[in-house]
Protein backbone atom coordinates (compact mmCIF):
# COMPACT_ATOMS: atom_id res chain seq x y z
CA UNK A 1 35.69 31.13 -15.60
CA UNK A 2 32.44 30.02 -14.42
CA UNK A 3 29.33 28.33 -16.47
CA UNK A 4 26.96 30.68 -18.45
CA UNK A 5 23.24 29.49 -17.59
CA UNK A 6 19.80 30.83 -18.60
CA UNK A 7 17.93 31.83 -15.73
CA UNK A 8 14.58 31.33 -17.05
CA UNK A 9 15.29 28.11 -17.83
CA UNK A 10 16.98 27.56 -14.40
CA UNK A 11 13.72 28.75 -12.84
CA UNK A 12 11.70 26.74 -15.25
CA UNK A 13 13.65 23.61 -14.24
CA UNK A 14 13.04 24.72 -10.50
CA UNK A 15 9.53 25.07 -10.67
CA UNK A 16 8.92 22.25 -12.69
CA UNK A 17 10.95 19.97 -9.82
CA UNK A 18 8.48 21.99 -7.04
CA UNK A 19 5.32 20.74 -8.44
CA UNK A 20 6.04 17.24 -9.97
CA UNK A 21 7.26 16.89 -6.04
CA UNK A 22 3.72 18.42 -5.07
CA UNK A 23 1.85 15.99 -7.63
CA UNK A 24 3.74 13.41 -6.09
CA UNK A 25 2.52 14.06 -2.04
CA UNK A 26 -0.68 14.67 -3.53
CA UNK A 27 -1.02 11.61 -5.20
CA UNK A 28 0.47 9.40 -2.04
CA UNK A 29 -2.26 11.71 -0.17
CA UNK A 30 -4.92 10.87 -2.28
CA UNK A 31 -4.40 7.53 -3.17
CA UNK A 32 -5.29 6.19 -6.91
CA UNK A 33 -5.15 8.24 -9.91
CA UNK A 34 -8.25 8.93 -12.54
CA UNK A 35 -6.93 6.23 -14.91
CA UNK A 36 -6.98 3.34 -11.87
CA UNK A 37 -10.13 4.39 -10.64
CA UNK A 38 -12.17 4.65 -13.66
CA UNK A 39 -10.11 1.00 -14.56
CA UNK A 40 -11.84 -0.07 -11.20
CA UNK A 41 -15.11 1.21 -12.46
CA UNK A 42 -14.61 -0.42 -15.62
CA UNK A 43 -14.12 -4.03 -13.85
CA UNK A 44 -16.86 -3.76 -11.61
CA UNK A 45 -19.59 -2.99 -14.14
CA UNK A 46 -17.95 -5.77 -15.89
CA UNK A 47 -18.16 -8.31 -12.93
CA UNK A 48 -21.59 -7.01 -12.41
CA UNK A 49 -23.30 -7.88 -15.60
CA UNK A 50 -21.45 -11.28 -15.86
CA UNK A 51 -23.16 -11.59 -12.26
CA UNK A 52 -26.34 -10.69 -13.15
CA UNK A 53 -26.32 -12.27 -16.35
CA UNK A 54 -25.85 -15.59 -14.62
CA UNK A 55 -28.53 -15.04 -11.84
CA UNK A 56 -31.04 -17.74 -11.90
CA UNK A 57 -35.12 -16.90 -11.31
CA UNK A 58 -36.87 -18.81 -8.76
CA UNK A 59 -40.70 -19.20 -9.23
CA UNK A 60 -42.24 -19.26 -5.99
């Protein structure tokens, strides 16, 4: 006898699979994600106020 299986949940699982493998090309595509960038962002506004903080003034 063969296995009883919901097909909504079947198709569920199957469209689930399509676009976490779409996320996935798009992400490779695209290159960071929101979280790294705004990380990135983050570091460099960091670096830049150490930076500036640290900047010496010449009096010509």
């Amino acid at each position: 006898m063969a296995e009883v299986i919901n097909l909504r949940m079947a198709r569920n699982r199957r469209d689930r699979a399509a676009r976490e493998k779409d996320a996935a090309s798009a992400r490779a595509q695209h290159g960071v994600g929101r979280a790294e960038q705004q990380a990135r962002k983050a570091e460099d506004t960091r670096a830049r106020r150490q930076l500036d903080g640290a900047k010496l003034e010449r009096d010509d």
